[in-house]
Protein backbone atom coordinates (compact mmCIF):
# COMPACT_ATOMS: atom_id res chain seq x y z
CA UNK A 1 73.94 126.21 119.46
CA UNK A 2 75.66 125.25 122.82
CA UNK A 3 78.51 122.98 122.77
CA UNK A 4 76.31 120.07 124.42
CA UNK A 5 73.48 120.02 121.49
CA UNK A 6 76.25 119.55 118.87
CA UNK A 7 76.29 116.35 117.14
CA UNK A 8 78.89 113.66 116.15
CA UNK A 9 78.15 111.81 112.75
CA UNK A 10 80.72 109.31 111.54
CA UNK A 11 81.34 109.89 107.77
CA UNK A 12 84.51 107.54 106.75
CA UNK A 13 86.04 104.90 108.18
CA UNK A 14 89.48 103.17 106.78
CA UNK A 15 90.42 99.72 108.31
CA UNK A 16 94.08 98.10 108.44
CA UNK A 17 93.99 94.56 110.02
CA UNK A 18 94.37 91.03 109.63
CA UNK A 19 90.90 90.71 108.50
CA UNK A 20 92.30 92.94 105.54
CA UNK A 21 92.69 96.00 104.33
CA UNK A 22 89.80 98.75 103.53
CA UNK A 23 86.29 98.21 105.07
CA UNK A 24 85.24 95.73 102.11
CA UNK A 25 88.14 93.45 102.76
CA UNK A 26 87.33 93.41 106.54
CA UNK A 27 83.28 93.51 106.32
CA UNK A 28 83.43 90.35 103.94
CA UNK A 29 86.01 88.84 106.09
CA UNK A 30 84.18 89.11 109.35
CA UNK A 31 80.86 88.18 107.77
CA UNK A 32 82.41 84.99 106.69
CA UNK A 33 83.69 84.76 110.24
CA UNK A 34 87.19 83.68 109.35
CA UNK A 35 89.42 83.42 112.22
CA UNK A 36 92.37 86.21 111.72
CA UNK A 37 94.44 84.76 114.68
CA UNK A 38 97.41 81.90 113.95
CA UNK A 39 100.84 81.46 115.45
CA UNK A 40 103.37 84.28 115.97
CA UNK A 41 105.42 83.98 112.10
CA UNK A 42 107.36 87.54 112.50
CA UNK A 43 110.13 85.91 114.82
CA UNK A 44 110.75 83.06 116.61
CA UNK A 45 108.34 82.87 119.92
CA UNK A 46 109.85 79.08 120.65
CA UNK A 47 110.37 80.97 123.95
CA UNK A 48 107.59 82.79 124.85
CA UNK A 49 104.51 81.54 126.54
CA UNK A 50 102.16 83.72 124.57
CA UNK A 51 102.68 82.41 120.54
CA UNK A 52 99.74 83.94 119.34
CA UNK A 53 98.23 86.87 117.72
CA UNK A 54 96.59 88.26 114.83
CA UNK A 55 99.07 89.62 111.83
CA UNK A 56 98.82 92.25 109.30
CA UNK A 57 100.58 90.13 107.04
CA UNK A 58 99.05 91.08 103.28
CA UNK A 59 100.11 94.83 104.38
CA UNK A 60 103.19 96.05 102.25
CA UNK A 61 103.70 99.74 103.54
CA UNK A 62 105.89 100.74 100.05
CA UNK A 63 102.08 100.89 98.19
CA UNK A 64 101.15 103.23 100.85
CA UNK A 65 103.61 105.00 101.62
CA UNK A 66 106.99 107.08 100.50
CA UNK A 67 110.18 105.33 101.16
CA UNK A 68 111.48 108.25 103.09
CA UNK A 69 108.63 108.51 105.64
CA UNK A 70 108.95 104.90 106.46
CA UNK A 71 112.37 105.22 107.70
CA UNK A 72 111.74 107.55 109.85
CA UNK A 73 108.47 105.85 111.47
CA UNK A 74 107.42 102.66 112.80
CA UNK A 75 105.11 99.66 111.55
CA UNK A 76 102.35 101.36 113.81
CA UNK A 77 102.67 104.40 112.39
CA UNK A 78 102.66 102.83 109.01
CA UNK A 79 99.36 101.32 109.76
CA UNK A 80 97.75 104.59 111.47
CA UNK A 81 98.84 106.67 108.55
CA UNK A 82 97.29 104.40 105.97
CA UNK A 83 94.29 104.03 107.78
CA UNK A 84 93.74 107.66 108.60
CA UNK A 85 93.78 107.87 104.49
CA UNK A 86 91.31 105.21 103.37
CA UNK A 87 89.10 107.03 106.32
CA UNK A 88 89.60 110.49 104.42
CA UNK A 89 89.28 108.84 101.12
CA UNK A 90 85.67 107.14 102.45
CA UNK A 91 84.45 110.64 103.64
CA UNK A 92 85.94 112.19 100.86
CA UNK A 93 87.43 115.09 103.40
CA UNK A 94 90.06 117.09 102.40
CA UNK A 95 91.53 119.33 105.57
CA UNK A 96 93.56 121.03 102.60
CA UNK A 97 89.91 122.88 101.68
CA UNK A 98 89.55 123.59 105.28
CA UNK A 99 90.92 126.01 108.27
CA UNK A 100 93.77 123.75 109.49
CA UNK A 101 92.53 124.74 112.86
CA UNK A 102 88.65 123.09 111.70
CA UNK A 103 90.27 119.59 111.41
CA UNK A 104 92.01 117.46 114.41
CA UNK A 105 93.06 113.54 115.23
CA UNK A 106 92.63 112.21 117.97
CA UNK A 107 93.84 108.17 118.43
CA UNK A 108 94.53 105.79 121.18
CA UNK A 109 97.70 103.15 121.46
CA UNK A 110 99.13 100.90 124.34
CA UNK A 111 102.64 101.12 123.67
CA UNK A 112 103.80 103.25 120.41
CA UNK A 113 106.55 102.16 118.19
CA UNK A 114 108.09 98.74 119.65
CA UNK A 115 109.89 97.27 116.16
CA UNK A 116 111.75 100.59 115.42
CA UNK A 117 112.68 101.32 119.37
CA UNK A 118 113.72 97.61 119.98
CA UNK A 119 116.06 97.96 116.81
CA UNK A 120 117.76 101.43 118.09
CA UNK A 121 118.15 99.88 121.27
CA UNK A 122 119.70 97.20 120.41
CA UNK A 123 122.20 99.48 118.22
CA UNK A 124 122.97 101.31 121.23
CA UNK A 125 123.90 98.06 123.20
CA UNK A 126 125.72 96.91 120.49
CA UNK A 127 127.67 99.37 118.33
CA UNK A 128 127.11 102.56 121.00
CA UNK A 129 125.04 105.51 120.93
CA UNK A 130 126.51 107.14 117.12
CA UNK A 131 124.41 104.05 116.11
CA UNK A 132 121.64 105.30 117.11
CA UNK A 133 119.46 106.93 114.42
CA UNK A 134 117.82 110.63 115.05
CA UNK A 135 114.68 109.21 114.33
CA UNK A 136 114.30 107.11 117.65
CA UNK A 137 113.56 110.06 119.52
CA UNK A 138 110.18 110.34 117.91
CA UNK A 139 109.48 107.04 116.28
CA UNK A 140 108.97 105.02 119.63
CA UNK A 141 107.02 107.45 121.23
CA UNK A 142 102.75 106.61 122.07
CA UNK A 143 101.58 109.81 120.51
CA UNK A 144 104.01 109.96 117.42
CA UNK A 145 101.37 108.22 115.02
CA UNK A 146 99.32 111.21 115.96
CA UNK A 147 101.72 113.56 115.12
CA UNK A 148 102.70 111.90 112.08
CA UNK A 149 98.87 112.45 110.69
CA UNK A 150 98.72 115.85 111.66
CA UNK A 151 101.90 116.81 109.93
CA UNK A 152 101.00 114.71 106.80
CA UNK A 153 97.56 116.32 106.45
CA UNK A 154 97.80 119.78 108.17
CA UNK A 155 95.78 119.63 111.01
CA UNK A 156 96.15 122.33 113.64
CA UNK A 157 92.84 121.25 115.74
CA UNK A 158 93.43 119.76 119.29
CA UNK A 159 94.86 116.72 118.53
CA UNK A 160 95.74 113.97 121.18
CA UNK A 161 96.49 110.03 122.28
CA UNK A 162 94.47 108.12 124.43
CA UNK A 163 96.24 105.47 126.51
CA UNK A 164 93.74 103.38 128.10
CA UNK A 165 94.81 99.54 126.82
CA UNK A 166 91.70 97.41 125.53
CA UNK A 167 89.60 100.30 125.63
CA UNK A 168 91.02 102.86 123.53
CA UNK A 169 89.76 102.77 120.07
CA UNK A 170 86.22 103.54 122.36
CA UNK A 171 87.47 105.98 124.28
CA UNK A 172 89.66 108.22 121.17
CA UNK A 173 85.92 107.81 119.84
CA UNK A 174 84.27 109.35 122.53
CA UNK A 175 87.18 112.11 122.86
CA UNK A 176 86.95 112.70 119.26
CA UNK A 177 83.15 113.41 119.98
CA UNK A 178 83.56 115.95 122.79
CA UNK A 179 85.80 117.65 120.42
CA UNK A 180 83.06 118.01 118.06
CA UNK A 181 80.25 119.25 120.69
CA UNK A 182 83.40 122.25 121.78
CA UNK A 183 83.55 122.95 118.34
CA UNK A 184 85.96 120.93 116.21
CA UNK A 185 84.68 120.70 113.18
CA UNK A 186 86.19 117.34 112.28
CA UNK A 187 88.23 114.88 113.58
CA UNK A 188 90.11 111.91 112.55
CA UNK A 189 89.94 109.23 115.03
CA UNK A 190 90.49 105.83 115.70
CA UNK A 191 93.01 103.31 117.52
CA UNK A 192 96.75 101.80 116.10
CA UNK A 193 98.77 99.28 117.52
CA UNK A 194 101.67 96.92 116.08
CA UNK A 195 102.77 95.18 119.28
CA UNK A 196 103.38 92.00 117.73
CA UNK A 197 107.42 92.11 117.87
CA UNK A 198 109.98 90.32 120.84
CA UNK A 199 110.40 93.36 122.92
CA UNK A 200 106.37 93.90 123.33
CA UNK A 201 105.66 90.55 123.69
CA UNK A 202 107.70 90.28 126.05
CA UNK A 203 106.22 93.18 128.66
CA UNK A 204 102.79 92.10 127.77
CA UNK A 205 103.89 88.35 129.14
CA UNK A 206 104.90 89.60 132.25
CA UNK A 207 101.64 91.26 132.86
CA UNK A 208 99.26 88.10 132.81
CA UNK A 209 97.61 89.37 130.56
CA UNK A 210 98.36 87.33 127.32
CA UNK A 211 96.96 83.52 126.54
CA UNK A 212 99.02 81.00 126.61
CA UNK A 213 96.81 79.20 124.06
CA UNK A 214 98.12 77.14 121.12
CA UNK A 215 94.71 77.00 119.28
CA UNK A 216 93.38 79.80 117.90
CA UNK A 217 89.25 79.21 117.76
CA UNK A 218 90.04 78.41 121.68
CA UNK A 219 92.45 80.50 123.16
CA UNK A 220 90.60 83.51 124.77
CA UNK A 221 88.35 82.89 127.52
CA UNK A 222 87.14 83.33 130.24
CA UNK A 223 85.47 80.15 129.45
CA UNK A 224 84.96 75.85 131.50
CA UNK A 225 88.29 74.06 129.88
CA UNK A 226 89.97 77.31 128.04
CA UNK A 227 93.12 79.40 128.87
CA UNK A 228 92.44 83.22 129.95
CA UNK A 229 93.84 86.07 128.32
CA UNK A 230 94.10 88.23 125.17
CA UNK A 231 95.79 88.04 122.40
CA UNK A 232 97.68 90.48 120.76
CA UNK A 233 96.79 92.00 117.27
CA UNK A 234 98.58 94.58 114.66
CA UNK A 235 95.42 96.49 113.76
CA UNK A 236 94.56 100.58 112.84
CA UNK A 237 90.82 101.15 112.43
CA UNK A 238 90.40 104.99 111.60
CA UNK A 239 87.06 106.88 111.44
CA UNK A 240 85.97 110.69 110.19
CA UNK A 241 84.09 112.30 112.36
CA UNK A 242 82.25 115.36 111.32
CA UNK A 243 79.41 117.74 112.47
CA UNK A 244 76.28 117.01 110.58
CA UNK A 245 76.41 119.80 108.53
CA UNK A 246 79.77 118.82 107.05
CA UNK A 247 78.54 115.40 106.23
CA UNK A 248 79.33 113.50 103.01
CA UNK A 249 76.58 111.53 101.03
CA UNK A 250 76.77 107.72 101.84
CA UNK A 251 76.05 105.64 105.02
CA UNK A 252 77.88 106.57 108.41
CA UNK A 253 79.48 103.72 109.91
CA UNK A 254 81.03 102.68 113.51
CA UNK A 255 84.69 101.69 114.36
CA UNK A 256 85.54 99.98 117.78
CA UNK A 257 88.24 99.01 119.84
CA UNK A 258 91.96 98.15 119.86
CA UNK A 259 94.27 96.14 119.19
CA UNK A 260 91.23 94.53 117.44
CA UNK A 261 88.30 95.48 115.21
CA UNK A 262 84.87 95.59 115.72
CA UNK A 263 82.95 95.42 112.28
CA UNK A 264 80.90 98.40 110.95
CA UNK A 265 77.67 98.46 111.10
CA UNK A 266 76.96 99.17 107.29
CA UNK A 267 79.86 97.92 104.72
CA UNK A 268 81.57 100.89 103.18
CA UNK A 269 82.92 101.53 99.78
CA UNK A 270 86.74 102.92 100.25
CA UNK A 271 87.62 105.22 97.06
CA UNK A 272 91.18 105.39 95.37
CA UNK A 273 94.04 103.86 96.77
CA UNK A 274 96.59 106.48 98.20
CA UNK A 275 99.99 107.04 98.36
CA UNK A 276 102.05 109.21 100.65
CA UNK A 277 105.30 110.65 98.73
CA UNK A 278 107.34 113.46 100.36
CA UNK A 279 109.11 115.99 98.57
CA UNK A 280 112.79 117.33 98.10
CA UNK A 281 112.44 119.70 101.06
CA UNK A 282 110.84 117.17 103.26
CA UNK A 283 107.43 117.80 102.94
CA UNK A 284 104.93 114.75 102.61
CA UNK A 285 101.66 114.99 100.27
CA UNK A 286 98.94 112.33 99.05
CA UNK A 287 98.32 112.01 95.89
CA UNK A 288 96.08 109.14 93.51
CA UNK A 289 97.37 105.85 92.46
CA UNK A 290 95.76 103.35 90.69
CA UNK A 291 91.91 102.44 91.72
CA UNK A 292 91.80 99.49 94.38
């Protein structure tokens, strides 16, 4: 078979948000077509022009992950890493059966770890550079959520980010495909973003491209009588993508774009929740909790 007449079958999807968390949460949300976006409650934004944007706020990282990893990562890589579970979970994939060098991720972001590189910044400014923790020289970075979920799970397959704003939950989609047809044979991937935090907010108002909209069924446009502009949104929709002879029984189902969600097409059932712990020497593993 040549690398062109492979196919790409989606086979789990896992779905952090403000529409919720797992694809039932967000498939029952967006069928009831609640509106996820309200006014900026994570800090003060008396002084910014954008005061908008769509929160995370029911997501508590400690039932998802081990105290020890979040130190060392951001928000958005809390969000990628617990969405890149619920998608293995759903496709009921486990690159621990596989050749580490069968499975890769592949996911897009705009800006990487804002919260945790705004806070070591300001350390440096205001206590000096010992303040600084080691951690900020991989927490802030765009790929590092990538990195994080290849370390976590052992994948050795060729992994990547995609930087391409709006777009990139598509495009790690489409990237995650051509992996597949050169003969990957599965890839997590997916888009992560947690830009929702004073520093952020701030480069994204200088770009134009933000609304300055105070109501939030009417502040995106283009539209007669409507500000223009986007609003920010914490979000991490993660899919499984597999060739079709790896694929698990139940319904494929499609992810789109970032910062926000685009609903799949067929609801999915998530299994066991899942809870990263790391070990005494440093090593991080998944293992059951209780059913959710």
């Amino acid at each position: 078979m040549s690398a062109t007449d492979q196919s790409a079958v989606i086979t789990g999807i896992g779905v952090v948000a403000p529409s919720g968390i797992g694809t039932e949460e967000h498939w029952s949300s967006t069928l009831r077509g609640e509106v996820q976006v309200a006014p900026v409650t994570r800090f003060d934004t008396s002084a910014y022009t954008a005061t908008l944007a769509g929160e995370v706020d029911r997501f508590q990282p400690e039932d998802h992950l081990d105290p020890r990893l979040i130190v060392q990562t951001d928000r958005w890589t809390w969000l990628a890493l617990t969405a890149a579970g619920l998608a293995l979970d759903d496709a009921d994939y486990r690159p621990s059966d596989h050749d580490p060098y069968d499975t890769a991720a592949i996911l897009a972001s705009g800006s990487g770890g804002n919260e945790f590189g705004q806070r070591e910044i300001g350390r440096l400014w205001s206590q000096g550079r010992r303040a600084v923790g080691a951690y900020q020289s991989i927490a802030w970075f765009y790929a590092a959520s990538t990195g994080q979920i290849s370390i976590l799970h052992g994948l050795k397959g060729p992994s990547g980010v995609i930087v391409s704003g709006e777009a990139g939950g598509l495009d790690s989609l489409g990237e995650a495909r051509r992996a597949v047809r050169r003969g990957t044979r599965a890839v997590v991937a997916g888009a992560t973003e947690a830009a929702v935090a004073p520093y952020a907010m701030t480069c994204y108002a200088t770009s134009g491209m933000l609304t300055a909209g105070t109501r939030p069924t009417r502040a995106t446009g283009p539209s007669p009588g409507t500000p223009t502009g986007t609003r920010r949104a914490r979000a991490a929709p993660c899919s499984w993508w597999r060739t079709p002879r790896q694929r698990a029984s139940g319904a494929a189902a499609a992810t789109g774009g970032s910062p926000a969600t685009r609903p799949p097409t067929t609801p999915t059932t998530t299994g066991s929740r899942r809870r990263i712990r790391c070990t005494s020497r440093g090593r991080c593993d998944r293992h059951s909790t209780t059913p959710g």
